[in-house]
Protein backbone atom coordinates (compact mmCIF):
# COMPACT_ATOMS: atom_id res chain seq x y z
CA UNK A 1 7.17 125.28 51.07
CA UNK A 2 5.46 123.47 48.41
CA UNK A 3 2.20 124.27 47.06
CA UNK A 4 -0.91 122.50 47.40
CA UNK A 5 -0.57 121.97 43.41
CA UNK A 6 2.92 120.46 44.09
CA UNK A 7 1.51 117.86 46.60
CA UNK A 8 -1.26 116.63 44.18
CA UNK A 9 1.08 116.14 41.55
CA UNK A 10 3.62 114.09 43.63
CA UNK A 11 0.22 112.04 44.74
CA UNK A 12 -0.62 111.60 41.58
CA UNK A 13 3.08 110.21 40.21
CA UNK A 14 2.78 107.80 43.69
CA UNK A 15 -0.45 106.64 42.83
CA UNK A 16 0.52 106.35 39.36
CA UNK A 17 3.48 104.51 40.16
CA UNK A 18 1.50 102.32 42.52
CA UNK A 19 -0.68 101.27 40.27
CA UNK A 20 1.56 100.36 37.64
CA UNK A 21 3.69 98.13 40.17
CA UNK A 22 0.36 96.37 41.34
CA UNK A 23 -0.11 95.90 37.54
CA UNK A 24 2.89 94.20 37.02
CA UNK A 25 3.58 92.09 39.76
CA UNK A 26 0.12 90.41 38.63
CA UNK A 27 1.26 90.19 34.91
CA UNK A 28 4.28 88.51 36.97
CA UNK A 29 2.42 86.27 38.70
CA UNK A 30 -0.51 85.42 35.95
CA UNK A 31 2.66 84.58 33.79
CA UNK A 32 4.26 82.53 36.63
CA UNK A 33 1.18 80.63 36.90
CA UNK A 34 0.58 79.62 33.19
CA UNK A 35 4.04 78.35 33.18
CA UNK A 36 4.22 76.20 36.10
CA UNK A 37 -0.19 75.52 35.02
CA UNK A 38 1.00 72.80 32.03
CA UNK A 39 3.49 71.00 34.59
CA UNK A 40 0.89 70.33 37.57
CA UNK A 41 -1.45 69.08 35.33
CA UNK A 42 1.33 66.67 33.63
CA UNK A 43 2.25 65.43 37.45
CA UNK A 44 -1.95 65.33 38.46
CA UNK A 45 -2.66 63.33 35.71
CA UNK A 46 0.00 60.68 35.73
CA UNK A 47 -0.94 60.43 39.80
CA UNK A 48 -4.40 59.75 38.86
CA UNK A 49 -4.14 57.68 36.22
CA UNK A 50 -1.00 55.72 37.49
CA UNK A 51 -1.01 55.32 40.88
CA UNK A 52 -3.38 52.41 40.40
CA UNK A 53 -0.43 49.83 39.27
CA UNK A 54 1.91 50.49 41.71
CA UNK A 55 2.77 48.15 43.76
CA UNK A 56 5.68 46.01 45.60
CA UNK A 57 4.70 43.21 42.32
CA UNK A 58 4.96 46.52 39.87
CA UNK A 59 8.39 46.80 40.99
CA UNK A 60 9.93 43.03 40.99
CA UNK A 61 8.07 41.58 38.04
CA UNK A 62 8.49 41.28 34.26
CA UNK A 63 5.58 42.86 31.98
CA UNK A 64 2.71 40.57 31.45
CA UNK A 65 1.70 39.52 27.83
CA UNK A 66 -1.00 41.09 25.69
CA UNK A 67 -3.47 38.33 26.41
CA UNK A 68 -2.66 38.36 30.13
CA UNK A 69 -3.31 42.19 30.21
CA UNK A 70 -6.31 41.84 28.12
CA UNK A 71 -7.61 39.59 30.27
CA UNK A 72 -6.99 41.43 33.42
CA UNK A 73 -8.32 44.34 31.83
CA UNK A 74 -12.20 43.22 30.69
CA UNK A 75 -12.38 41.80 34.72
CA UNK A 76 -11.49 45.11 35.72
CA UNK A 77 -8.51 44.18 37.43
CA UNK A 78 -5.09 45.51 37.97
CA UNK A 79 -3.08 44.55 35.18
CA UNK A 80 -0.65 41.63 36.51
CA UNK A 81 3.25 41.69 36.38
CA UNK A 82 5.55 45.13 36.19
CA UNK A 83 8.81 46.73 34.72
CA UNK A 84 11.24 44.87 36.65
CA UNK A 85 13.34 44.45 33.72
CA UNK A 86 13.25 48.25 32.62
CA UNK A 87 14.62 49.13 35.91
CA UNK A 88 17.28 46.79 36.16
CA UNK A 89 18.16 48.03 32.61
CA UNK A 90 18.00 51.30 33.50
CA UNK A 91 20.24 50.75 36.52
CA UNK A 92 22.72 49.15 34.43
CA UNK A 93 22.99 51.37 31.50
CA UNK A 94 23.27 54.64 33.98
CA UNK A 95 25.52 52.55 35.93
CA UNK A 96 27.96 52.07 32.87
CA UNK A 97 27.01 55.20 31.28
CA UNK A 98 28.32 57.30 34.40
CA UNK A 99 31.07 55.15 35.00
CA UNK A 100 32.41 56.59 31.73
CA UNK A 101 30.98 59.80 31.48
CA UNK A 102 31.47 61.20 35.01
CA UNK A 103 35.94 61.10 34.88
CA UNK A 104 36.07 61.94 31.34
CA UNK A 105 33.96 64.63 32.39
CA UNK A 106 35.41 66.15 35.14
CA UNK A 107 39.38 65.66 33.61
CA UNK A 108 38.01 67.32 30.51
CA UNK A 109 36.22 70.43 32.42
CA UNK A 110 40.03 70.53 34.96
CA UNK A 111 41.87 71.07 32.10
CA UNK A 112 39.47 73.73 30.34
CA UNK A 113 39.68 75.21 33.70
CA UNK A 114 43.42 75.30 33.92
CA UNK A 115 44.07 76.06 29.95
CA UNK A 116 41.27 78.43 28.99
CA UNK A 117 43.59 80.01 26.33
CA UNK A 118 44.68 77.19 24.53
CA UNK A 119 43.19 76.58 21.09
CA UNK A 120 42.95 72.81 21.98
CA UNK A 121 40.68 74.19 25.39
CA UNK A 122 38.35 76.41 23.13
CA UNK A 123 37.80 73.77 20.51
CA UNK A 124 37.18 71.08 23.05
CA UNK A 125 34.31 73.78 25.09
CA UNK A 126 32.98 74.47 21.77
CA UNK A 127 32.51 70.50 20.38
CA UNK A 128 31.22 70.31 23.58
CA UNK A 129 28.46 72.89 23.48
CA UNK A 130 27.62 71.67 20.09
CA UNK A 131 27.56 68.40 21.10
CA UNK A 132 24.63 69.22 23.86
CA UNK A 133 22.35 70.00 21.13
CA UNK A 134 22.70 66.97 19.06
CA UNK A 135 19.52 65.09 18.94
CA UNK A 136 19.91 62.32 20.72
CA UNK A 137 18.57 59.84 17.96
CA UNK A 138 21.54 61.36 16.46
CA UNK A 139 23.85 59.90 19.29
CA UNK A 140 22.29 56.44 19.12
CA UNK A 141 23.05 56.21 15.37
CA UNK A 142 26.86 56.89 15.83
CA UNK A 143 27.17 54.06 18.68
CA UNK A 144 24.97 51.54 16.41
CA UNK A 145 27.52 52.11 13.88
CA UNK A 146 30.73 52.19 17.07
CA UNK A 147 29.72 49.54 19.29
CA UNK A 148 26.54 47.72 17.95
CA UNK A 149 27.97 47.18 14.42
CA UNK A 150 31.76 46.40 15.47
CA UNK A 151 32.26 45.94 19.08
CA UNK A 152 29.75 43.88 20.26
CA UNK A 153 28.33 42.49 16.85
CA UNK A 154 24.82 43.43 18.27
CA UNK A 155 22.28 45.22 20.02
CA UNK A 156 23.44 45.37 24.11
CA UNK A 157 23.08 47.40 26.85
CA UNK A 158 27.05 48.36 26.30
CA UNK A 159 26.01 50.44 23.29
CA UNK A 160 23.25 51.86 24.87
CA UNK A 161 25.37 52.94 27.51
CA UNK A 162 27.93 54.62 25.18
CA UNK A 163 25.25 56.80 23.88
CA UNK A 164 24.17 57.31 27.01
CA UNK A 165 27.82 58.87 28.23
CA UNK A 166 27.94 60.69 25.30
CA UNK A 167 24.88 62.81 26.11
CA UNK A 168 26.21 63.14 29.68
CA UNK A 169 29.22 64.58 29.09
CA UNK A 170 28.88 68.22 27.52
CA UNK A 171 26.77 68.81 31.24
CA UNK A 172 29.38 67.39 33.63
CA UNK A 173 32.26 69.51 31.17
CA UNK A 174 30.91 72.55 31.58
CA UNK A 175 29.56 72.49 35.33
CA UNK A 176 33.25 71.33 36.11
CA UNK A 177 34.91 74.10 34.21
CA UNK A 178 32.71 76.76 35.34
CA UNK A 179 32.33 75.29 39.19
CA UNK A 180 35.89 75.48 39.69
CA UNK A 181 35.67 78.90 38.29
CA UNK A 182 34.06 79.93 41.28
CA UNK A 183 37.08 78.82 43.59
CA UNK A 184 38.75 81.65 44.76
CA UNK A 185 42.35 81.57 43.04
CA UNK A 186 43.84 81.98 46.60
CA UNK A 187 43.21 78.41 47.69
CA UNK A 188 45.05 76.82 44.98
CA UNK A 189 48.09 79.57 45.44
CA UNK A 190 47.94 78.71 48.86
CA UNK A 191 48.25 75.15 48.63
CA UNK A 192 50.84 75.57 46.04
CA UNK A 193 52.74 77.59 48.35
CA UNK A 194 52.61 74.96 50.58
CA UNK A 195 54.79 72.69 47.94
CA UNK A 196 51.84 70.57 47.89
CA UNK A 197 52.10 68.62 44.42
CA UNK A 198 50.08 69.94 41.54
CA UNK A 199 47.66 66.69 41.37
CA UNK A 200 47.06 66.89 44.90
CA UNK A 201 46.09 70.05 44.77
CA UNK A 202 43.39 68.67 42.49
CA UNK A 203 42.51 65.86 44.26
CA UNK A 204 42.57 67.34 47.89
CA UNK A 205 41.63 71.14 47.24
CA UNK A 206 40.13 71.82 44.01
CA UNK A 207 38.32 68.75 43.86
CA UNK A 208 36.75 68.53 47.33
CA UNK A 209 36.32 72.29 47.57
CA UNK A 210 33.90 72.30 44.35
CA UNK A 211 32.34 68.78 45.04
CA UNK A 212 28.77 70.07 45.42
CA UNK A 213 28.64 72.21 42.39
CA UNK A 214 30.02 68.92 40.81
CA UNK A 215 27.63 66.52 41.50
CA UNK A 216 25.08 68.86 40.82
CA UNK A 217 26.24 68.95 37.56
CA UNK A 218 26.47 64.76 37.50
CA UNK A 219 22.59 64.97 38.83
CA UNK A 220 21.64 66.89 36.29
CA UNK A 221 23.56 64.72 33.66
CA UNK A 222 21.93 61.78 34.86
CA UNK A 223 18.22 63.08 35.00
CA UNK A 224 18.47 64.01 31.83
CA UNK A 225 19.49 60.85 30.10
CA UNK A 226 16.73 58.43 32.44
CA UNK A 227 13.99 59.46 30.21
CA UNK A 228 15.73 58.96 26.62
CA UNK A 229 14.61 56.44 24.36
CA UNK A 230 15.46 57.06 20.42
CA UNK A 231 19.09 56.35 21.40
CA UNK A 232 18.00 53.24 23.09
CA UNK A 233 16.21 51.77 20.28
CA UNK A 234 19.03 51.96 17.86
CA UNK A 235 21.75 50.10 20.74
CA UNK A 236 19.80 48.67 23.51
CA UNK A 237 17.15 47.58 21.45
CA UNK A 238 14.80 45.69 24.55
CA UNK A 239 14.28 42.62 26.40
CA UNK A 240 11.55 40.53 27.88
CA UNK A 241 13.39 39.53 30.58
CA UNK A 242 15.60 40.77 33.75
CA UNK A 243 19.62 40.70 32.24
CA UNK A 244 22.87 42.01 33.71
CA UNK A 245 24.86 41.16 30.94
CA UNK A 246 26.12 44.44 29.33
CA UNK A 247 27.27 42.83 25.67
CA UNK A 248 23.48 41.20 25.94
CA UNK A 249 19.67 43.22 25.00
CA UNK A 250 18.55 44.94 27.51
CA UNK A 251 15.43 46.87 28.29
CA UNK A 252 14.53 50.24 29.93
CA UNK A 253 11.76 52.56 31.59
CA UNK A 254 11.62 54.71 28.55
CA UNK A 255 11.85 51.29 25.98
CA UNK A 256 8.75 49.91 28.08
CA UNK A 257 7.07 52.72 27.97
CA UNK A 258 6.85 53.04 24.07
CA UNK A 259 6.10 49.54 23.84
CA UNK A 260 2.99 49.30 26.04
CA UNK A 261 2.23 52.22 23.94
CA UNK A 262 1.94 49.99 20.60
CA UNK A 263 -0.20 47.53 22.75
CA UNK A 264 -3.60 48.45 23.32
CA UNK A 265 -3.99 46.22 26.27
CA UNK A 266 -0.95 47.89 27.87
CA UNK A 267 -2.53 51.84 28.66
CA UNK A 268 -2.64 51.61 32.12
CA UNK A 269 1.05 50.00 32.21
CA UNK A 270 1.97 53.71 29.92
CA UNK A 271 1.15 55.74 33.13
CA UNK A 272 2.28 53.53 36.03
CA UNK A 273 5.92 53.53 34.09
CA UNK A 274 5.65 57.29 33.70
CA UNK A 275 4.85 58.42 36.80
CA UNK A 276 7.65 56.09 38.41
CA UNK A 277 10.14 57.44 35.62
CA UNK A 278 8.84 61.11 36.18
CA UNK A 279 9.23 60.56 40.10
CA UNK A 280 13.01 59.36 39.24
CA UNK A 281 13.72 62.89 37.51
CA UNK A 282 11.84 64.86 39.97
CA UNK A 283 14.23 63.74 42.51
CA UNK A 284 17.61 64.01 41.02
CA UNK A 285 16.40 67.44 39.92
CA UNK A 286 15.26 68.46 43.36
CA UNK A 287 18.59 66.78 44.80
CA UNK A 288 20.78 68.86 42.66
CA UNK A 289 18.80 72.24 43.56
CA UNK A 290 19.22 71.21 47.13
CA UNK A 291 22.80 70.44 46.56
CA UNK A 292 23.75 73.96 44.82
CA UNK A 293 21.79 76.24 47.61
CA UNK A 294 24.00 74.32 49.66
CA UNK A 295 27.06 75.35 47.74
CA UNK A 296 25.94 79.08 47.48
């Protein structure tokens, strides 16, 4: 039997232990709060200050000029017109941007996948991981001097769009090479087994069987490239108006919002556009988290 001295000091350890748990599961949680403090008060102060401008006529309308805002401004009215032309950019230049990104992408991160011991594989995965932390003003001076300077003989949404891939594709490589990873080796063996042709087995097994981790990856690629604008300044450059035409200027969210922010009269345009950019990244980001608990 244990003495009454033995009990006490197993109390004491218990208590002792107890304490220290409740002592760090609040460091935990203190710490948990002061990192997700500076983000709420990023999202409640674009709401407040933002939510004012939008509107059906934020959303189909060109940006007003400085005289117009100025006007609307010392009436204390809404500021007149929108940002229809930096989401119709925007559309455009993702558009294009995935359209070259995404197969280059995921034919880049199959054959890492399949030749992970080739020296061409490792030099590709490392380019690739150095190639994520480029700056992306970096990025928008190589396609000035590629596309604006020689292909298009100008500023367009084309060479905006080229930067644009370029900053996509490391993500979409590696969440390719390391989704199919997670295939059990069985289902290709099996299908092979089968005599089932070795790009079929790609496009009908590998392919389908990994899709969600993939377009998490493509999500994630794409949220992170809506809110750039140094590239965009060197290649897209900006336009007043509302333009499809990819070998034309071309404006964007991000472009709009740094030039209401040179124009005095423009503040409460700054927020409006940020809180409908932020609400763009917010839910690719919460599509893609949806999309791998999903896959798990």
């Amino acid at each position: 039997m244990m003495s009454n001295s033995d009990n006490k000091s197993i109390q004491s350890q218990v208590s002792r232990r107890k304490r220290k748990d409740q002592f760090y599961h609040g460091l935990m949680i203190g710490l948990s709060v002061i990192t997700i403090l500076p983000v709420i008060l990023i999202i409640f102060k674009l709401v407040v200050e933002g939510i004012g401008q939008i509107s059906l006529e934020f959303l189909v309308q060109t940006p007003p000029d400085s005289f117009e805002a100025m006007s609307a401004t010392a009436a204390g009215e809404r500021i007149p017109g929108g940002i229809a032309n930096g989401i119709t950019g925007t559309l455009l230049m993702v558009s294009v941007a995935s359209a070259m990104a995404i197969p280059v992408g995921i034919l880049t991160g199959i054959y890492l996948y399949e030749n992970p011991k080739k020296f061409l594989a490792g030099l590709t995965r490392n380019v690739s991981d150095i190639l994520q932390g480029v700056p992306s003003i970096v990025l928008g001076l190589i396609a000035y001097l590629w596309v604006v300077k020689h292909i298009t003989n100008g500023f367009s949404a084309l060479a905006g769009s080229v930067s644009l891939a370029i900053m996509m594709l490391p993500m979409i490589v590696r969440s390719t090479e390391e989704t199919l990873k997670m295939i059990p080796v069985s289902i290709k063996e099996a299908a092979l087994a089968l005599g089932v042709p070795y790009y079929k087995v790609l496009l009908r097994v590998l392919i389908p069987t990994g899709f969600s981790g993939l377009l998490t990856g493509i999500l994630l690629g794409i949220s992170r490239i809506l809110g750039e604008t140094a590239p965009l300044l060197l290649t897209a450059l900006g336009s007043s108006r509302i333009n499809l035409d990819i070998t034309e200027p071309v404006s964007a969210i991000p472009l709009l919002i740094w030039e209401f922010y040179n124009d005095p009269n423009m503040v409460d345009l700054i927020w409006s556009s940020s809180l409908l950019l932020m609400a763009l990244v917010l839910f690719l980001n919460v599509t893609s988290k949806q999309i791998a608990k999903r896959k798990k």
